[in-house]
Protein backbone atom coordinates (compact mmCIF):
# COMPACT_ATOMS: atom_id res chain seq x y z
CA UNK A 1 -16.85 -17.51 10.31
CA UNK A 2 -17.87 -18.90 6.89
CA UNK A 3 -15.82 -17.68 4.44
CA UNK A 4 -19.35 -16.92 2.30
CA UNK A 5 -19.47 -13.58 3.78
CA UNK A 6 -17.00 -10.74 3.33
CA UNK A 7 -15.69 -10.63 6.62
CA UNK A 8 -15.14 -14.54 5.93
CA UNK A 9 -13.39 -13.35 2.73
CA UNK A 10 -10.98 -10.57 4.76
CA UNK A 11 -10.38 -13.60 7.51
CA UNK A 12 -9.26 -16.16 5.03
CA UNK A 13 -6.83 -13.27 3.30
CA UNK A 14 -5.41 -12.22 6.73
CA UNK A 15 -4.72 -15.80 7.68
CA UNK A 16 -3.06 -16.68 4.23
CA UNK A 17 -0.66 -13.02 4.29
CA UNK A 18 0.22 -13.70 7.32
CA UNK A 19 2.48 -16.60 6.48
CA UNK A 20 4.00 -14.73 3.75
CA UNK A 21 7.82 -13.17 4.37
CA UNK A 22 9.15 -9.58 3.15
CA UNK A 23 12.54 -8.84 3.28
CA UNK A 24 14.22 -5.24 3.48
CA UNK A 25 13.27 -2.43 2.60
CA UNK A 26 10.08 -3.51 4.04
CA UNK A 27 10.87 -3.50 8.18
CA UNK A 28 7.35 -3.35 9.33
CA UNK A 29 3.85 -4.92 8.17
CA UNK A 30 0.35 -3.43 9.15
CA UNK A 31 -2.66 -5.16 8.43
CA UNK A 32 -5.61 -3.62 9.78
CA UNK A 33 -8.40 -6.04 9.01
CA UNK A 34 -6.54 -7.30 11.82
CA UNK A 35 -6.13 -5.11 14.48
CA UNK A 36 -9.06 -2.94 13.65
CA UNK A 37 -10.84 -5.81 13.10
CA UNK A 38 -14.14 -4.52 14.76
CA UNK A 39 -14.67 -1.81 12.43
CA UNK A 40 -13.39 -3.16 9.40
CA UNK A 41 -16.33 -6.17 10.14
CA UNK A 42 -18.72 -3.33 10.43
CA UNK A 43 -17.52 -1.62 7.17
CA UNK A 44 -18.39 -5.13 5.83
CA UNK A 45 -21.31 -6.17 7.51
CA UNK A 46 -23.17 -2.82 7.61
CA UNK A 47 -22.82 -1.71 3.61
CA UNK A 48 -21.67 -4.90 1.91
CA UNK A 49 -24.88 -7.05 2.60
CA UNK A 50 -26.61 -7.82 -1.11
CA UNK A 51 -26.06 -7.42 -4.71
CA UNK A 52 -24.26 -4.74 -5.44
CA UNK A 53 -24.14 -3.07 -9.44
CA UNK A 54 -20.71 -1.36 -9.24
CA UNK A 55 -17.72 -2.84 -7.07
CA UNK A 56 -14.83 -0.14 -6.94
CA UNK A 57 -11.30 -1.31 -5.36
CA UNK A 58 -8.07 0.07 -4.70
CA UNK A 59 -4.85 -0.96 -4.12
CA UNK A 60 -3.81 -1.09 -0.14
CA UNK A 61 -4.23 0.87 2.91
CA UNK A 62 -2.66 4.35 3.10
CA UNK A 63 -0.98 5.38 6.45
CA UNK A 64 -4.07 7.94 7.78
CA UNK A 65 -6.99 5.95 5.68
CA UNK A 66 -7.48 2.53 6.70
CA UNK A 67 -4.54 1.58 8.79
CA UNK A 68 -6.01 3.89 11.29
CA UNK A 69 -9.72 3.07 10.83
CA UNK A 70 -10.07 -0.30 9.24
CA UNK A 71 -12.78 1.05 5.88
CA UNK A 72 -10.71 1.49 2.43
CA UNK A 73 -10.16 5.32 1.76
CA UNK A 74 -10.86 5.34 5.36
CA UNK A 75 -10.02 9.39 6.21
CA UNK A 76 -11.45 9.69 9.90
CA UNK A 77 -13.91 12.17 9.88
CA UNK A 78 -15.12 10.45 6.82
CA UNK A 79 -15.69 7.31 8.09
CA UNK A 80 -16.93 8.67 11.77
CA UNK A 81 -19.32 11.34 10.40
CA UNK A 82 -20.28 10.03 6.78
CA UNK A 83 -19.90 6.56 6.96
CA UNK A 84 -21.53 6.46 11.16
CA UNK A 85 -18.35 4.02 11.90
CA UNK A 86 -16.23 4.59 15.24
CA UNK A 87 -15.20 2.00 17.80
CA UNK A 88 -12.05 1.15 19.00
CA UNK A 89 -9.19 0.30 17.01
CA UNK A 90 -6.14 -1.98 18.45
CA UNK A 91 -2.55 -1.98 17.05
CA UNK A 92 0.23 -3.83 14.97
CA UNK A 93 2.38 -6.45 16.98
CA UNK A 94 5.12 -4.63 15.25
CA UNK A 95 4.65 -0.56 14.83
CA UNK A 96 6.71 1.78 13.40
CA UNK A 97 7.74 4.74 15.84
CA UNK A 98 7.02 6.87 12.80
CA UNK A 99 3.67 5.74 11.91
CA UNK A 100 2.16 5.06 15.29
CA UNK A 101 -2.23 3.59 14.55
CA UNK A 102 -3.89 6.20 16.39
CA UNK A 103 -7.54 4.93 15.41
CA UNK A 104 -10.27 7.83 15.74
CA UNK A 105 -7.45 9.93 17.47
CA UNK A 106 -5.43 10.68 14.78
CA UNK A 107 -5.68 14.21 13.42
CA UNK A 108 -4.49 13.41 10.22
CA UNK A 109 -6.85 13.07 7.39
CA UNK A 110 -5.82 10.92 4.39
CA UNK A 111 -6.49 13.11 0.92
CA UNK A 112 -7.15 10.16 -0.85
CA UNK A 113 -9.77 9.07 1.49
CA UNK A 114 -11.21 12.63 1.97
CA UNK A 115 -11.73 13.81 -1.77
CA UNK A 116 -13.46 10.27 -2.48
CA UNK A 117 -15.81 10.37 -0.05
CA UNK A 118 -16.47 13.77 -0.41
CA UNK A 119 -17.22 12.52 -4.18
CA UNK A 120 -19.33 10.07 -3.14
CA UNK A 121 -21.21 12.30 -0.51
CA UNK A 122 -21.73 15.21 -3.12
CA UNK A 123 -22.92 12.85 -5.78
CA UNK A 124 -25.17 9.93 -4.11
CA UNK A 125 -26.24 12.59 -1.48
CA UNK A 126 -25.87 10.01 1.06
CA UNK A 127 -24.16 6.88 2.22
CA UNK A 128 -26.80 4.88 2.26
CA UNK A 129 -28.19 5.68 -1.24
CA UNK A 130 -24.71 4.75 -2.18
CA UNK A 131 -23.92 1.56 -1.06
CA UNK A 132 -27.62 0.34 -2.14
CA UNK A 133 -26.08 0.31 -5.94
CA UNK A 134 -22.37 0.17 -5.08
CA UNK A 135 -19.19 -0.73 -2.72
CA UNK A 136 -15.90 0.16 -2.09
CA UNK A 137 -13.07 -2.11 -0.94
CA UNK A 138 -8.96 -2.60 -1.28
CA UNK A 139 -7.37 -5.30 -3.46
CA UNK A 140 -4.86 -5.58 -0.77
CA UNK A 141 -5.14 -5.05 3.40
CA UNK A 142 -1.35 -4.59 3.78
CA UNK A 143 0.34 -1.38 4.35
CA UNK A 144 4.36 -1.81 3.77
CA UNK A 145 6.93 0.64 5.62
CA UNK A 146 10.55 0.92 5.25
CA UNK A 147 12.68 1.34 8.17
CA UNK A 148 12.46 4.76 7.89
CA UNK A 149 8.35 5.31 7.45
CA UNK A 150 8.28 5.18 3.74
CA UNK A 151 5.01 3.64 2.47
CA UNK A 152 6.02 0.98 -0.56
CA UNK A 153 2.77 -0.43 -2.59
CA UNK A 154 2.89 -4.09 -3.85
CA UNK A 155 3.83 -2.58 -7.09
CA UNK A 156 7.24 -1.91 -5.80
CA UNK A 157 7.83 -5.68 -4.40
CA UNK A 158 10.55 -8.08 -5.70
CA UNK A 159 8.61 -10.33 -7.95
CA UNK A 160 9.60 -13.15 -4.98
CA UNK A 161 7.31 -11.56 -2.81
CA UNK A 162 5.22 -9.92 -5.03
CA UNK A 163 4.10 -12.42 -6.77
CA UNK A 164 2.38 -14.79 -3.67
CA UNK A 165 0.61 -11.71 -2.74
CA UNK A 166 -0.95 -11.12 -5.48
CA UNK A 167 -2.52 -14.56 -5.92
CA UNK A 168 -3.89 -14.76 -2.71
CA UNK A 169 -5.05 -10.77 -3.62
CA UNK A 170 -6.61 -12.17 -6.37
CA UNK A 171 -8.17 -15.59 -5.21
CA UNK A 172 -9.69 -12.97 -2.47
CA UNK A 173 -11.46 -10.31 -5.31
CA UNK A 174 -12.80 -13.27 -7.03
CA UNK A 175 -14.74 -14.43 -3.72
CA UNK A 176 -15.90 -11.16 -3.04
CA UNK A 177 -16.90 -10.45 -6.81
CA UNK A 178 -18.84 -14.01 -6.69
CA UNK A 179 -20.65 -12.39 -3.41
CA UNK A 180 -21.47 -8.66 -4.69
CA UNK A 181 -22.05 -10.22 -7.99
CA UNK A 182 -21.92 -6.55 -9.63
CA UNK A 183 -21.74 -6.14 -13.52
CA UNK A 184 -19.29 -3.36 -13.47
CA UNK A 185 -15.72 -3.21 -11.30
CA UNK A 186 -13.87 0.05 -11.43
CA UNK A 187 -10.38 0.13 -10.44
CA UNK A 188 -9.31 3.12 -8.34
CA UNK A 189 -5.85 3.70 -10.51
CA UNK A 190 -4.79 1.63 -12.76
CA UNK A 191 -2.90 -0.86 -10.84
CA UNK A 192 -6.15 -1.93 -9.35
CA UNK A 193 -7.70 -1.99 -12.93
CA UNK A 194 -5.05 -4.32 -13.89
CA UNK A 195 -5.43 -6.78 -11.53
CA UNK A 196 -9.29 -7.11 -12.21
CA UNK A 197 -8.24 -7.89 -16.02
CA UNK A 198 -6.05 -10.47 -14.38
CA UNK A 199 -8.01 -11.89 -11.74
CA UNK A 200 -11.60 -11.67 -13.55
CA UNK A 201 -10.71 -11.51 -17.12
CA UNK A 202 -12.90 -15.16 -17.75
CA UNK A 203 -15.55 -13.87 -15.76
CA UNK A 204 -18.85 -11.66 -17.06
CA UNK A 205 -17.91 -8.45 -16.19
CA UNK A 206 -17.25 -5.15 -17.22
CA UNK A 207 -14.37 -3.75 -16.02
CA UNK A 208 -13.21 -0.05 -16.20
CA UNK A 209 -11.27 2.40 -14.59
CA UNK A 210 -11.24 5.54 -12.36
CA UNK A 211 -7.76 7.99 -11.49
CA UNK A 212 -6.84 7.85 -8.31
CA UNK A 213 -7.50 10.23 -5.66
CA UNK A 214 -4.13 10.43 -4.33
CA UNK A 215 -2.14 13.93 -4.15
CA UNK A 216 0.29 12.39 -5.41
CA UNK A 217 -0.84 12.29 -8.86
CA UNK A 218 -0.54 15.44 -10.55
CA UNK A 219 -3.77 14.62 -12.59
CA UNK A 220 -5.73 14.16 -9.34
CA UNK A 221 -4.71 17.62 -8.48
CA UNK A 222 -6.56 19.22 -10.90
CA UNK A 223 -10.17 18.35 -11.65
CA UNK A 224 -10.74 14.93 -10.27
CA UNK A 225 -13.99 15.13 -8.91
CA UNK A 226 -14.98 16.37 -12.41
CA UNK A 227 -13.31 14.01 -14.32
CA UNK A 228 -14.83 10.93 -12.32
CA UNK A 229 -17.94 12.22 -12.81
CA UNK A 230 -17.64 12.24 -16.37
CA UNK A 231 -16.56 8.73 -16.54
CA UNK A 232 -18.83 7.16 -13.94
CA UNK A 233 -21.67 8.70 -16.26
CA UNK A 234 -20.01 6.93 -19.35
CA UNK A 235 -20.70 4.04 -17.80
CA UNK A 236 -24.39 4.22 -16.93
CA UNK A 237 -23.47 4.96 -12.90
């Protein structure tokens, strides 16, 4: 697969991860561009063909989003009835009893996922009309657990291991920047703004930033559909 195409792109990462090494408290490494390989590819394939204008990203897969469907943000109804994505989804070599992949079975529904696609369907009307201007992906396709089902983001890394994953992270948004080709990249939080600064600083771009959606966030809890708005239209989107 020619590494010219985004599902080329999300190969080369997988393969280049894969040889990196994370010690405790990480026990257990899910990458779903892997295992749900079939749907992530038609994530990629199906809305990521052209220019785009806007290119958002986030950080890495959350437990119910795309470790269980394979699209960023990827809440299941979302991406079944929205997004018209379903197929079969395999598992980790390694899963944590905790955090089984359930794929289109599992009942949960990530927030994150659900209140930015919700966004997106309320405001581009639908997905298509969408994804003609703009696309959605993650900086990173690696969920981390701890031994006991704790999710830990890159952020939280030893610089050791952090550091090799974010410059293969970042090789991997400048291929997929040089394909979309947008003029504007939003990062979902600012973690994911900061690496765009870092990554594509030298290049042509605008690059701005949106909260994140995630309940975890107190600010995301009140308003955040409102407040994206507001800042999307700031920027001419």
């Amino acid at each position: 697969m020619s590494e010219a195409t985004l599902a080329g792109v999300a190969a080369g990462l997988s393969r280049r991860l894969a040889r990196l090494r994370f010690a405790p408290p990480v026990a257990y490494v899910y990458d779903p561009t892997v295992y749900a390989r079939a749907t992530n590819c038609a994530y990629l394939e199906r809305y990521g063909a052209g220019r785009k204008e806007v290119v958002f990203f986030g950080m890495n897969p959350g437990p119910f989003g795309m470790t269980q469907t394979g699209v960023p943000f990827g809440a299941v109804s979302m991406v079944r009835d929205f997004l018209g994505i379903e197929g079969r989804v395999g598992r980790p070599k390694r899963e944590h009893p905790k955090r089984p992949v359930e794929g289109f079975a599992c009942a949960r529904q990530e927030v994150s996922g659900m209140r930015l696609w919700s966004f997106v369907r309320e405001r581009f009307g639908t997905a298509q009309a969408f994804f003609a201007r703009c696309f959605i992906a993650n900086y990173c396709p690696l969920l981390f657990l701890e031994a006991g089902g704790r999710n830990r983001t890159p952020v939280q890394l030893p610089a050791r291991e952090r550091e090799p994953l974010l410059a293969a992270c970042d090789d991997s948004l400048r291929a997929q920047i040089a394909i979309l080709r947008p003029r504007l990249v939003i990062g979902i939080g600012r973690f994911a703004e900061a690496r765009a600064h870092a990554a594509l600083g030298a290049h042509d771009l605008e690059i701005a930033c949106i909260p994140h959606p995630s309940p975890a966030s107190p600010a995301a809890n009140r308003g955040w559909a409102k407040d994206v708005d507001r800042e999307l239209r700031r920027l001419g989107v």
